[in-house]
Structure formats: C-alpha cells, structure tokens
PDB file of N, CA and C in Angstrom:
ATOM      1  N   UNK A   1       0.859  -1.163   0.000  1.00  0.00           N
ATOM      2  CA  UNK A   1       0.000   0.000   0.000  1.00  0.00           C
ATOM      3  C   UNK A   1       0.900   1.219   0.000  1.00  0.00           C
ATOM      4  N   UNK A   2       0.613   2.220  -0.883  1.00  0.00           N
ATOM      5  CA  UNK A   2       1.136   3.429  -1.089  1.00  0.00           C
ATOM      6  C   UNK A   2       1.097   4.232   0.569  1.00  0.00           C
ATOM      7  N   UNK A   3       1.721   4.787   0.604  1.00  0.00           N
ATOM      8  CA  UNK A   3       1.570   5.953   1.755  1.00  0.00           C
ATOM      9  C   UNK A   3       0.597   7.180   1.545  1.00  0.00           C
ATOM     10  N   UNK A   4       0.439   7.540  -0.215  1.00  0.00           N
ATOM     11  CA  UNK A   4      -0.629   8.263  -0.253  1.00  0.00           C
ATOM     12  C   UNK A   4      -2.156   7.975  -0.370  1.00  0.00           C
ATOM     13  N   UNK A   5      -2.033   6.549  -0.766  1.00  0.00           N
ATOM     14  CA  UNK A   5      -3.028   5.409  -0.707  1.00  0.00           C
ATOM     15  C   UNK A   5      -3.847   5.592   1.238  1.00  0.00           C
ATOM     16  N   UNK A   6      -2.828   5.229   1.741  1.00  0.00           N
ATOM     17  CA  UNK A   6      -3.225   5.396   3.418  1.00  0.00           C
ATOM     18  C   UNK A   6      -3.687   6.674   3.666  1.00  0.00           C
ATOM     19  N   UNK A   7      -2.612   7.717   3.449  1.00  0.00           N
ATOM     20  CA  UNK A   7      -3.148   8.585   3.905  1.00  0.00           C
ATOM     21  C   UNK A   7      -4.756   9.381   3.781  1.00  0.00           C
ATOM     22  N   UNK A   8      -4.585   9.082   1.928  1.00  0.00           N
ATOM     23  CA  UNK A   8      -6.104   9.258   1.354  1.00  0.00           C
ATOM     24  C   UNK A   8      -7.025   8.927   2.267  1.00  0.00           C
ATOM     25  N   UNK A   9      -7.146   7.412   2.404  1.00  0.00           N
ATOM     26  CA  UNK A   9      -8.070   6.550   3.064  1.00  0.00           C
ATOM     27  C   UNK A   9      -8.160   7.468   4.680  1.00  0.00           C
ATOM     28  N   UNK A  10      -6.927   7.811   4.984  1.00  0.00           N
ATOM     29  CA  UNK A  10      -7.116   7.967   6.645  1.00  0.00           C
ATOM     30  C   UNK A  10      -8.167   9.025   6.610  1.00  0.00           C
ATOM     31  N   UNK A  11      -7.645  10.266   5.409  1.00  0.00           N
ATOM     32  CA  UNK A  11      -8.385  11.553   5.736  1.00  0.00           C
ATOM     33  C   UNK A  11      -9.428  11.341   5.306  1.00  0.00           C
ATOM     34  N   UNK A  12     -10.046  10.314   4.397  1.00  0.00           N
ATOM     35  CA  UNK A  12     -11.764   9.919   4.411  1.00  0.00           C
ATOM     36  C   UNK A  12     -12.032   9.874   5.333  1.00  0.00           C
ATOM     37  N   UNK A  13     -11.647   8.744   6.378  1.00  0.00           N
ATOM     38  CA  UNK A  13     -11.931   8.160   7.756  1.00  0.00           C
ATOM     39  C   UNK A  13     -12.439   9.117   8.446  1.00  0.00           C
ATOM     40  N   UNK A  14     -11.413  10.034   8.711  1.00  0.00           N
ATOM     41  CA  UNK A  14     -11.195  11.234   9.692  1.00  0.00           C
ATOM     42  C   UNK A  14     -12.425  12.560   9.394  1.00  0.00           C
ATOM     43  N   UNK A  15     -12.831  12.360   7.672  1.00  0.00           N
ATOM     44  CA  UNK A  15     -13.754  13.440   7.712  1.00  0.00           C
ATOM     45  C   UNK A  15     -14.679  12.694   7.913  1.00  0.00           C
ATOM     46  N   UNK A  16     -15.324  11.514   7.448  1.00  0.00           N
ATOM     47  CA  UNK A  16     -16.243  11.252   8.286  1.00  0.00           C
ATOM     48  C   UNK A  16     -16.326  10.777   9.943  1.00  0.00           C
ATOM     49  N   UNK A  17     -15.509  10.685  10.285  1.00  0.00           N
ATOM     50  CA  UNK A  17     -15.925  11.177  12.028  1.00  0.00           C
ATOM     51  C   UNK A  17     -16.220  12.110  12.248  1.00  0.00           C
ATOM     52  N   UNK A  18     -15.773  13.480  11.291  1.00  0.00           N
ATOM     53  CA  UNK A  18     -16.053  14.760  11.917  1.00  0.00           C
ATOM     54  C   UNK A  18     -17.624  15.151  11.538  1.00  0.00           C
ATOM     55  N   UNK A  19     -17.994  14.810  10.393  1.00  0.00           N
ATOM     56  CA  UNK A  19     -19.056  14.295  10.147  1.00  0.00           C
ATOM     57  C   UNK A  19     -20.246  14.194  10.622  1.00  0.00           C
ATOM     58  N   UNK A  20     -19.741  12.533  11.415  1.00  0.00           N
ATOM     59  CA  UNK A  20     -20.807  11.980  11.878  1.00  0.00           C
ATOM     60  C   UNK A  20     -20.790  12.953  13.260  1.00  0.00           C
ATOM     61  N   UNK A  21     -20.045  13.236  13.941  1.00  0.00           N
ATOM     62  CA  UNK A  21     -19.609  13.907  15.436  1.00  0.00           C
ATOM     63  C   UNK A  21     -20.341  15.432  15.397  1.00  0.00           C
ATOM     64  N   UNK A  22     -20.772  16.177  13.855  1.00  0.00           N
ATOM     65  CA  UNK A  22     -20.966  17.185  14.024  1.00  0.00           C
ATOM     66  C   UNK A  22     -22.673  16.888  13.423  1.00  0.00           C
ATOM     67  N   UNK A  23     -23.189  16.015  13.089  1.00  0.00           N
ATOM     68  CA  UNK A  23     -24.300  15.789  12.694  1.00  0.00           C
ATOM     69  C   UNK A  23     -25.177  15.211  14.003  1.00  0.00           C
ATOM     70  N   UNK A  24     -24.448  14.580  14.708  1.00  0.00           N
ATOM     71  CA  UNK A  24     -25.203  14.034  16.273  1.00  0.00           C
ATOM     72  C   UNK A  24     -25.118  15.597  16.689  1.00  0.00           C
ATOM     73  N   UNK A  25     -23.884  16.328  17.208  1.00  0.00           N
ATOM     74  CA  UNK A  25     -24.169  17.359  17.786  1.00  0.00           C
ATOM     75  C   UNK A  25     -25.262  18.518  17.559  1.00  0.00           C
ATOM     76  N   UNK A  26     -26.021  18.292  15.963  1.00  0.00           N
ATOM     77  CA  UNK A  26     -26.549  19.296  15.354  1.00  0.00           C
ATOM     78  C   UNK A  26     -28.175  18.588  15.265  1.00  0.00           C
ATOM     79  N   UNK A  27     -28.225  17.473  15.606  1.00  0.00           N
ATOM     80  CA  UNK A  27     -29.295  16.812  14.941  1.00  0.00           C
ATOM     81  C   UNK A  27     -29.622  16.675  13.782  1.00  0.00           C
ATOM     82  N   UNK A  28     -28.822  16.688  12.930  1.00  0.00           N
ATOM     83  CA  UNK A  28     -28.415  16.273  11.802  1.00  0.00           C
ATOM     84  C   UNK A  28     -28.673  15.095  11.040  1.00  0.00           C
ATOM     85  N   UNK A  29     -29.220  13.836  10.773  1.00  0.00           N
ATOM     86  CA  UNK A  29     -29.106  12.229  11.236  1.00  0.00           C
ATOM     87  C   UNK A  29     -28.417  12.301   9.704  1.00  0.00           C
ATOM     88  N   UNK A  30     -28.754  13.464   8.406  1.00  0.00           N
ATOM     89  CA  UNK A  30     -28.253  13.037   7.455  1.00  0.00           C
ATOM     90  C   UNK A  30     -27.031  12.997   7.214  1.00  0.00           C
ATOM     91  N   UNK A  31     -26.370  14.118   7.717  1.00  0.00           N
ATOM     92  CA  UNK A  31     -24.961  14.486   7.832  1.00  0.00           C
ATOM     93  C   UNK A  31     -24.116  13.519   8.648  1.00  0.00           C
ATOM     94  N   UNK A  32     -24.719  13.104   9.622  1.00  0.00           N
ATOM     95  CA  UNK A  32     -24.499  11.892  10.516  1.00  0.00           C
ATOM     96  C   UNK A  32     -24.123  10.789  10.012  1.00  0.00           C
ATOM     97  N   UNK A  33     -25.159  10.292   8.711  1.00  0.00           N
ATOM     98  CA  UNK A  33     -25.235   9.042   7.889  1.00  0.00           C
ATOM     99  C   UNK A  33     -24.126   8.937   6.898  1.00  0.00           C
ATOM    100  N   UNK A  34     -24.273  10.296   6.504  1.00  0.00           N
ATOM    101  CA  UNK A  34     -22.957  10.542   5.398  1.00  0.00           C
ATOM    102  C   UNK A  34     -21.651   9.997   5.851  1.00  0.00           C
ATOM    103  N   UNK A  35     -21.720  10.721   7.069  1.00  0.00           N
ATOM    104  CA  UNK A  35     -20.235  10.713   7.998  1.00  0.00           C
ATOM    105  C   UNK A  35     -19.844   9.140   8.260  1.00  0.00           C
ATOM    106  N   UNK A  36     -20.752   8.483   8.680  1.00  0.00           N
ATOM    107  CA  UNK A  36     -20.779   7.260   8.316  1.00  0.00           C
ATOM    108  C   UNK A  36     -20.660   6.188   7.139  1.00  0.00           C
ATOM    109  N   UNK A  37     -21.121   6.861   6.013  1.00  0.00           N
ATOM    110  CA  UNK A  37     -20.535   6.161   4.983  1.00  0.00           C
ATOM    111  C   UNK A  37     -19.618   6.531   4.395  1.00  0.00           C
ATOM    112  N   UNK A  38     -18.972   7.659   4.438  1.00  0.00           N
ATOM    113  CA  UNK A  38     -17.826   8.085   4.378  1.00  0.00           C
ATOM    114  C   UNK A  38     -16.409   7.525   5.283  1.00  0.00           C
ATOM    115  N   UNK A  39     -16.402   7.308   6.755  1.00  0.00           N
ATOM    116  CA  UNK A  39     -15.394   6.082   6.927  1.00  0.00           C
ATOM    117  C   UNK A  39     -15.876   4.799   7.196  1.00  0.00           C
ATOM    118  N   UNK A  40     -16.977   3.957   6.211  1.00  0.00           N
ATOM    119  CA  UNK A  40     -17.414   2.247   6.056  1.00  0.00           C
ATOM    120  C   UNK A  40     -16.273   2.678   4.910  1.00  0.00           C
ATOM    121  N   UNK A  41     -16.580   3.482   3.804  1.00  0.00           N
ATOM    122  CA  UNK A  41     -16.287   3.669   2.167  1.00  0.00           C
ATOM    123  C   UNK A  41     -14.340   3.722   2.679  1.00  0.00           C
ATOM    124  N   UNK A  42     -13.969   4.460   3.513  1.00  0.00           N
ATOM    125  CA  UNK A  42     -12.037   4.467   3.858  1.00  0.00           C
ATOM    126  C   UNK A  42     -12.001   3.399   4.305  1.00  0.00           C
ATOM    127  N   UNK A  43     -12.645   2.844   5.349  1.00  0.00           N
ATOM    128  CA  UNK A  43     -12.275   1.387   5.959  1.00  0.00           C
ATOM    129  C   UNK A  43     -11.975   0.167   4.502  1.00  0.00           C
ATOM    130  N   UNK A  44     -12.980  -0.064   3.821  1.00  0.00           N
ATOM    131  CA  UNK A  44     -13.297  -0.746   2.587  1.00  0.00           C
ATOM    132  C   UNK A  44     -12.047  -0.588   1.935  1.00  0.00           C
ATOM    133  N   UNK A  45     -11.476   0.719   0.881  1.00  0.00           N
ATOM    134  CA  UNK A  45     -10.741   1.269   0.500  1.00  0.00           C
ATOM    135  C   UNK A  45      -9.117   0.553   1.168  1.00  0.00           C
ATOM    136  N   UNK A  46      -9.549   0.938   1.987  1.00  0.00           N
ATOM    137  CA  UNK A  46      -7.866   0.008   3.218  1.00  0.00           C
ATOM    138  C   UNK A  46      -7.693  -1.316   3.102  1.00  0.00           C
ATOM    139  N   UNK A  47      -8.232  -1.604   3.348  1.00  0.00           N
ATOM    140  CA  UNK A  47      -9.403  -3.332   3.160  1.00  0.00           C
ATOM    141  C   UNK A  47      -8.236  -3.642   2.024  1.00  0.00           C
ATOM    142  N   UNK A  48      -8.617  -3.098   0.814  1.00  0.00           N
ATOM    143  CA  UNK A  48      -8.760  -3.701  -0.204  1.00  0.00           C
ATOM    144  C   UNK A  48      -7.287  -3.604  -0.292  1.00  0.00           C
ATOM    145  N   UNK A  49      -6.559  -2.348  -0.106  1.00  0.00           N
ATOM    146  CA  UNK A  49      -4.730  -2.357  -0.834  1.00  0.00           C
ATOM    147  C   UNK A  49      -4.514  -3.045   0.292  1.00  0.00           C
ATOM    148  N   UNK A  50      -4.838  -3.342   1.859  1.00  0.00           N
ATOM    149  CA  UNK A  50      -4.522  -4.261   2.288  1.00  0.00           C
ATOM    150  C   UNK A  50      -4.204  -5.708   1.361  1.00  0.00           C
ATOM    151  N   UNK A  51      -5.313  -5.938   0.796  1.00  0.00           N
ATOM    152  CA  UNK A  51      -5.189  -7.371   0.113  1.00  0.00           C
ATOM    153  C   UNK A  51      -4.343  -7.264  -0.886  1.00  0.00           C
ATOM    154  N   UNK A  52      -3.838  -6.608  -1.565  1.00  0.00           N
ATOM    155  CA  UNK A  52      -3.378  -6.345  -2.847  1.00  0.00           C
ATOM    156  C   UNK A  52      -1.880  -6.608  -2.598  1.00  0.00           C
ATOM    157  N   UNK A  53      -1.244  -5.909  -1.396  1.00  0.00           N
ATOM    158  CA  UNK A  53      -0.201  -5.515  -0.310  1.00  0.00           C
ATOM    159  C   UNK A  53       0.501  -7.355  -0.234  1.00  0.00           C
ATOM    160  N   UNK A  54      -0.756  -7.809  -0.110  1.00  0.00           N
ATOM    161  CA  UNK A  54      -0.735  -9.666   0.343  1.00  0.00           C
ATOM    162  C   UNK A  54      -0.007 -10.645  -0.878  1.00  0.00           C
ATOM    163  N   UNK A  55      -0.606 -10.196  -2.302  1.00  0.00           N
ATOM    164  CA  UNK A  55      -0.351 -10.798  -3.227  1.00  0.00           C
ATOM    165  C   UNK A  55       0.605  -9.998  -4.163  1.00  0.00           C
ATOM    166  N   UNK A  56       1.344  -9.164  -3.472  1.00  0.00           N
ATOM    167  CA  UNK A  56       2.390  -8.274  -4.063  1.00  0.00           C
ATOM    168  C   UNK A  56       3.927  -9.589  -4.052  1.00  0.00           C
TER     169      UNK A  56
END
C-alpha cells in the first residue's frame, strides 16, 4: 500500500468522524449518515490495498 493510498483513506476516515460527530451534535441524522458512509467507504478502501499488499 502506497503511503498516499493510506493517507487518502485515513483523511476519508477522519472526515467522516467529523461528520458523523458534528451531525449528532446538530441533529443532523443526514450528515451523521454521510459521515458514516464516508469512513465504512475508507475502511473498505484500506481493506482492499490491504489485500493487494498480500499478493504483491
């Protein structure tokens, strides 16, 4: 896995926590949801050059 590969993925991660963290605080549930599929979608993303990383 690239390092810009990770990092990409991290700062998905990271905006959706902020996300989801500012959509609970706001009552928000959509912004919330987003934030949430926004780090399932980085986790996934990792996931995957994980595997790739395997058969390198």
């Amino acid at each position: 896995m690239s390092a810009m590969d990770k990092m990409k993925n991290k700062v998905e991660d990271l905006t959706g926590q902020g996300k989801e963290a500012t959509g609970k605080a706001t009552g928000d549930r959509e912004l919330q949801a987003e934030g949430q599929a926004d780090q399932a979608s980085g986790n996934l993303k990792q996931a995957g050059e994980k595997v790739k990383d395997v058969f390198k």
